[in-house]
Protein backbone atom coordinates (compact mmCIF):
# COMPACT_ATOMS: atom_id res chain seq x y z
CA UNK A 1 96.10 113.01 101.31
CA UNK A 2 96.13 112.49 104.85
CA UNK A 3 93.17 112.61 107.98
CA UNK A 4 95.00 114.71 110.69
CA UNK A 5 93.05 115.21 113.72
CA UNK A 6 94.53 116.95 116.95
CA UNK A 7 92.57 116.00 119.98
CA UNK A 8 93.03 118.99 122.72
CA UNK A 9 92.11 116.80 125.93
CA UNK A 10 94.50 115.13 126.08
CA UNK A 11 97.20 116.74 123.84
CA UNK A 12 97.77 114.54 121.34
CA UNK A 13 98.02 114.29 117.56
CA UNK A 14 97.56 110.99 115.78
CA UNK A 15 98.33 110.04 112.06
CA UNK A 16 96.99 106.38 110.48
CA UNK A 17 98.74 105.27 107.53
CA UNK A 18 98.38 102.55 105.19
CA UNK A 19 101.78 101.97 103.90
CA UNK A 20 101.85 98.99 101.73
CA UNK A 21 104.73 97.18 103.07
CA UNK A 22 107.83 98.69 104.33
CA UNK A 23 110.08 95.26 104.17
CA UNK A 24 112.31 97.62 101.68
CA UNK A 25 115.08 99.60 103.86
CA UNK A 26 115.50 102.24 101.78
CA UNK A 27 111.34 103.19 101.92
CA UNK A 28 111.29 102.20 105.49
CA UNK A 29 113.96 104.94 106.11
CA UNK A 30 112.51 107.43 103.84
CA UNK A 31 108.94 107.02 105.31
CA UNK A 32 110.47 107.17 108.92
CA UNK A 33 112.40 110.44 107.70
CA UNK A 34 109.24 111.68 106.63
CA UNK A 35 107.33 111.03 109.94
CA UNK A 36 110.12 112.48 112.15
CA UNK A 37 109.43 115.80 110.39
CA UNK A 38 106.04 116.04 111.31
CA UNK A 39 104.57 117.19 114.45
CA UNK A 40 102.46 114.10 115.33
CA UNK A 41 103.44 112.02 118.71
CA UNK A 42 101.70 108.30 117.37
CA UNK A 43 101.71 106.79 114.21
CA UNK A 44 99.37 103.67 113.52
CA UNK A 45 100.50 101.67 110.55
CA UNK A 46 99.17 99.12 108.53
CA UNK A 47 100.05 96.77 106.02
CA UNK A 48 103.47 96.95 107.88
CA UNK A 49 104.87 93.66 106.48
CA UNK A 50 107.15 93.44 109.46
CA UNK A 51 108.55 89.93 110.91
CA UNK A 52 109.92 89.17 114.06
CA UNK A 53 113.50 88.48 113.17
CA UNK A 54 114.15 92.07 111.73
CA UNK A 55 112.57 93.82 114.73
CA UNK A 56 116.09 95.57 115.85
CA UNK A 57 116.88 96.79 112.55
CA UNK A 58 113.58 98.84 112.38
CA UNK A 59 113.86 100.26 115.69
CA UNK A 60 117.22 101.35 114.83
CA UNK A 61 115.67 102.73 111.68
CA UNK A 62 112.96 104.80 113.95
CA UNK A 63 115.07 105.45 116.71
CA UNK A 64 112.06 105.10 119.53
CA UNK A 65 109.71 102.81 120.47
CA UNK A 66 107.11 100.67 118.11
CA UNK A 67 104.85 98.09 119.36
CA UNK A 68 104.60 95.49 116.23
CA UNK A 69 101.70 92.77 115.61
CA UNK A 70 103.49 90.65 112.69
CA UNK A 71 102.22 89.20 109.86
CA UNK A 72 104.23 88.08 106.83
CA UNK A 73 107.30 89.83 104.87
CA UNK A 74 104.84 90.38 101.97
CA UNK A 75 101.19 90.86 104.13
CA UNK A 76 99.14 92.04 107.19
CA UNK A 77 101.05 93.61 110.25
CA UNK A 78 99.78 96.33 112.21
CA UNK A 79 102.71 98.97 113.80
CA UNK A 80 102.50 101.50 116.73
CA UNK A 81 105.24 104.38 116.31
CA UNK A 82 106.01 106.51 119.30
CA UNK A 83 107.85 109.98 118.48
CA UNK A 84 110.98 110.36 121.10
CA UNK A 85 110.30 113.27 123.21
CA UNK A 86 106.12 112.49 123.62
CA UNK A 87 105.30 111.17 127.29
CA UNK A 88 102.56 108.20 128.09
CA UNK A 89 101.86 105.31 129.61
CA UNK A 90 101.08 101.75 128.58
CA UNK A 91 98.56 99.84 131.18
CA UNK A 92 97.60 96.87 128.71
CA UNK A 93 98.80 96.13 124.93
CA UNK A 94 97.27 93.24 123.52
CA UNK A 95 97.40 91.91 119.68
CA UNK A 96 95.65 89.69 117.85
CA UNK A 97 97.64 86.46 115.90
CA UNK A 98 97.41 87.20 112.54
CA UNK A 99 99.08 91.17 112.35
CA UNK A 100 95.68 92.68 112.43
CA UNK A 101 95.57 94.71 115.42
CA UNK A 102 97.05 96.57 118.23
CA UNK A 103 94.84 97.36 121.44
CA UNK A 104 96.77 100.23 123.87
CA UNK A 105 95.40 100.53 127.24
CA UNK A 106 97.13 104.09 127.52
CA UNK A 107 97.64 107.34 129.54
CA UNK A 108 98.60 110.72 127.80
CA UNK A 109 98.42 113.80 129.86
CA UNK A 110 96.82 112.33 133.10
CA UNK A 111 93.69 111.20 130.50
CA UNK A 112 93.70 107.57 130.14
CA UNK A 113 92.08 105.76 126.78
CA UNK A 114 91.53 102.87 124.65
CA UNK A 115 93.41 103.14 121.44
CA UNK A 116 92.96 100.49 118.78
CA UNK A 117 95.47 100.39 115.45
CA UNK A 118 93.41 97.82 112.89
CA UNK A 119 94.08 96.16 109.34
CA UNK A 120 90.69 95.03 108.10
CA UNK A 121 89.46 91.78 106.26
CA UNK A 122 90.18 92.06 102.90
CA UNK A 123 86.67 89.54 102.79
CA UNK A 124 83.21 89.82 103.99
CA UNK A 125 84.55 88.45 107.44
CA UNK A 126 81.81 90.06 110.10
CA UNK A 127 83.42 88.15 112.80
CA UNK A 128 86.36 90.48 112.80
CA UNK A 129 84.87 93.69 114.05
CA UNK A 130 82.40 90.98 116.38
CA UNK A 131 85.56 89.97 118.18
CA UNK A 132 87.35 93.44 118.14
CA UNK A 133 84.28 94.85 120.05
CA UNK A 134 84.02 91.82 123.04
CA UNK A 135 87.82 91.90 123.03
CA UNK A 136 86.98 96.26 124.23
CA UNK A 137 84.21 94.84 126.20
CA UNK A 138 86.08 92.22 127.88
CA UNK A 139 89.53 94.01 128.81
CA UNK A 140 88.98 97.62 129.10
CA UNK A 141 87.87 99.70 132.07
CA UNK A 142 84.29 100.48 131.66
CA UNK A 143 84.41 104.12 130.67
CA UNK A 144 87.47 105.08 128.77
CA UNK A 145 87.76 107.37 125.82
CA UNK A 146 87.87 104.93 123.02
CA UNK A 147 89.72 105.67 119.27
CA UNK A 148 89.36 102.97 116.82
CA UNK A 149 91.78 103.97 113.95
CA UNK A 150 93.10 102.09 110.53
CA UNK A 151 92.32 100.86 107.27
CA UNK A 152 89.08 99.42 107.83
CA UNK A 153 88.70 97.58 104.46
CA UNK A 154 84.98 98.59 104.02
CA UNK A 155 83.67 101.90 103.05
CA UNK A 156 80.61 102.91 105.88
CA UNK A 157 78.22 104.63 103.37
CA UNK A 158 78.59 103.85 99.52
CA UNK A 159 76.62 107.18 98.71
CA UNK A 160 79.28 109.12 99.47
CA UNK A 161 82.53 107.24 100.60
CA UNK A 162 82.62 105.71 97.47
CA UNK A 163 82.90 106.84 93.47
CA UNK A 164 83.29 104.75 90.08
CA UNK A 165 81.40 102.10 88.64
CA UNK A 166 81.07 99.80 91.34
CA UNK A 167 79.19 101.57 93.97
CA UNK A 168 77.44 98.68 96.16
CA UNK A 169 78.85 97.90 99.55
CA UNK A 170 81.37 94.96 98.99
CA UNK A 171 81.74 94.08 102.31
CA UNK A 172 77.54 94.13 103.81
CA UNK A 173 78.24 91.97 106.86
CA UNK A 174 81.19 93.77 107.80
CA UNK A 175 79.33 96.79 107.77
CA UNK A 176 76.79 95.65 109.73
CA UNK A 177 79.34 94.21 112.52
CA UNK A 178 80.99 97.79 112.20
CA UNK A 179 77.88 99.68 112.70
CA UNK A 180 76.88 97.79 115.73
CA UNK A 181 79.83 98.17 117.20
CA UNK A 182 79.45 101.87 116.97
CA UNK A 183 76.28 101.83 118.10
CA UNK A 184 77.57 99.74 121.55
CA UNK A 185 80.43 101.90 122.15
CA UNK A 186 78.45 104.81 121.51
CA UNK A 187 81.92 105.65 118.74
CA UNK A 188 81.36 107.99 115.73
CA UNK A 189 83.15 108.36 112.45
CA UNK A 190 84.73 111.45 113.70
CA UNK A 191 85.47 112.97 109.60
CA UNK A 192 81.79 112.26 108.58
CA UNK A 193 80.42 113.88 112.09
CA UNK A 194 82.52 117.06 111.03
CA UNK A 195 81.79 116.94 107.44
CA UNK A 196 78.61 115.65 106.38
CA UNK A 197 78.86 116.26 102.84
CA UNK A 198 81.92 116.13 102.15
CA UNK A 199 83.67 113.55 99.25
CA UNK A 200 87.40 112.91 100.43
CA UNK A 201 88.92 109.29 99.22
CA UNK A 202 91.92 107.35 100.84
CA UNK A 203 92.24 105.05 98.38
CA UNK A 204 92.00 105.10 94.58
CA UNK A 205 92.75 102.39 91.36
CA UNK A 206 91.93 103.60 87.86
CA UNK A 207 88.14 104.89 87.78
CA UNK A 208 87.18 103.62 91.16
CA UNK A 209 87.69 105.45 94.70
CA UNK A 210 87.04 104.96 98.19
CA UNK A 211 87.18 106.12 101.89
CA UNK A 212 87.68 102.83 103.84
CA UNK A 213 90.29 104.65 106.26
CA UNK A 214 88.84 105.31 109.46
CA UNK A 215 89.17 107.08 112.88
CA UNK A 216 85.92 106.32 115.07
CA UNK A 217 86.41 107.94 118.25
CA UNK A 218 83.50 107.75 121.59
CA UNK A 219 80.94 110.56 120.99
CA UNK A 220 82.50 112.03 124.42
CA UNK A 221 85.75 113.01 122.72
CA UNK A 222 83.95 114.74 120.14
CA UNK A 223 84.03 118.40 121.60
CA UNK A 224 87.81 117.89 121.88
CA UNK A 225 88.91 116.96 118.54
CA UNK A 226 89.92 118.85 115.17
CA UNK A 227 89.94 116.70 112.41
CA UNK A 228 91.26 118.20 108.75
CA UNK A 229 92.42 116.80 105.32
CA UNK A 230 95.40 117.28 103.90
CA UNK A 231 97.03 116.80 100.57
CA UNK A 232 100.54 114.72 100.37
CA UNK A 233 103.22 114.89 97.70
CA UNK A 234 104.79 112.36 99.49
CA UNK A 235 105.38 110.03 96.79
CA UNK A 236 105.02 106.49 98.24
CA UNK A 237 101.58 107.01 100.07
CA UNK A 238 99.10 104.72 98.57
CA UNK A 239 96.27 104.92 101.14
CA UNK A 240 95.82 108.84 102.56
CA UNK A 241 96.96 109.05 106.01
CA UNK A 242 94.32 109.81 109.03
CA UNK A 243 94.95 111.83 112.19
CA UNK A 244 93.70 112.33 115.44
């Protein structure tokens, strides 16, 4: 199942993906096949599992550009994937040093924006989102259009973004740091805003499900997005994918 969500100011369609390690070629080429097909200009990937040493061999495998963050061949990493013919502009790309995240400084269609590609704590680690929010604060123009997007590790309400037999918040400091981030970049989860009710999961084991896939966008883009779910046959997804 994936999150699509096509912003109209500027023109731009993004898709988030969780794809559980692409260190095998064969996947890797399959999933790339896959994306080339579709009519989305960015793709933000996580648990990439990319290293630095086999950088040219995936961007022959794409055949455009990709910003990486590494982490290790079997962990982490965080991917930016830019289709061919889709125009922009890069003022600032900063990473963190562990493969979490990606932070684009960017211009698309003469509107210029904050885009942020994350891989959560897979622990209760509140400092995560704490630093992800001064490192906005601190480095881009006051402002800008801001879309946090990724796997998020955390699920924001367990009413509803959750099902199975463990329904308590796993991760309560995270949420907190998440929340208040949100709440100090004025950014709102962009499905739940559009569907209030609604129970869609991007990620599922046995009896348990949850939604811990994200796009949180600023409340000014709001007007100017469409945000649907989608079902994939695709068979390797394990997390949905998201899209903006």
């Amino acid at each position: 199942m994936f999150f699509p969500v096509a912003m109209t100011q500027p023109k731009i369609n993004i898709c988030s993906f969780n794809c559980n390690g692409l260190g095998d070629r064969r996947k890797r080429n399959e999933l790339f096949t896959w994306f080339r097909d579709k009519s989305y200009h960015i793709y933000c990937l996580q648990e990439s599992h990319s290293v630095l040493n086999l950088e040219k061999e995936w961007l022959s495998d794409w055949g455009g550009p990709i910003l990486f963050n590494h982490g290790k061949s079997n962990s982490r990493g965080v991917m930016i994937l830019f289709k061919n013919n889709f125009s922009y502009t890069i003022h600032q790309n900063l990473s963190d040093n562990s493969g979490r995240w990606i932070l684009l400084d960017i211009t698309v269609d003469c509107t210029r924006f904050c885009l942020l590609n994350i891989y959560g704590p897979n622990s209760d680690d509140p400092s995560f989102f704490a630093n992800l929010e001064n490192t906005i604060e601190n480095c881009i123009e006051t402002g800008l259009h801001i879309i946090v997007v990724g796997d998020f590790n955390t699920v924001l309400n367990s009413n509803i973004d959750r099902t199975g037999h463990r329904m308590s918040n796993y991760h309560p400091k995270c949420l907190n740091a998440i929340n208040s981030l949100c709440a100090n970049l004025d950014l709102v989860d962009i499905y739940r805003h559009i569907n209030p009710t609604n129970r869609r999961y991007t990620w599922r084991r046995r009896f348990q499900a949850s939604r811990i896939d994200y796009f949180l966008t600023s409340f000014s883009l709001v007007s100017s997005i469409q945000f649907s779910v989608r079902s994939l046959s695709y068979r390797i997804i394990c997390h949905y994918v998201s899209h903006t």
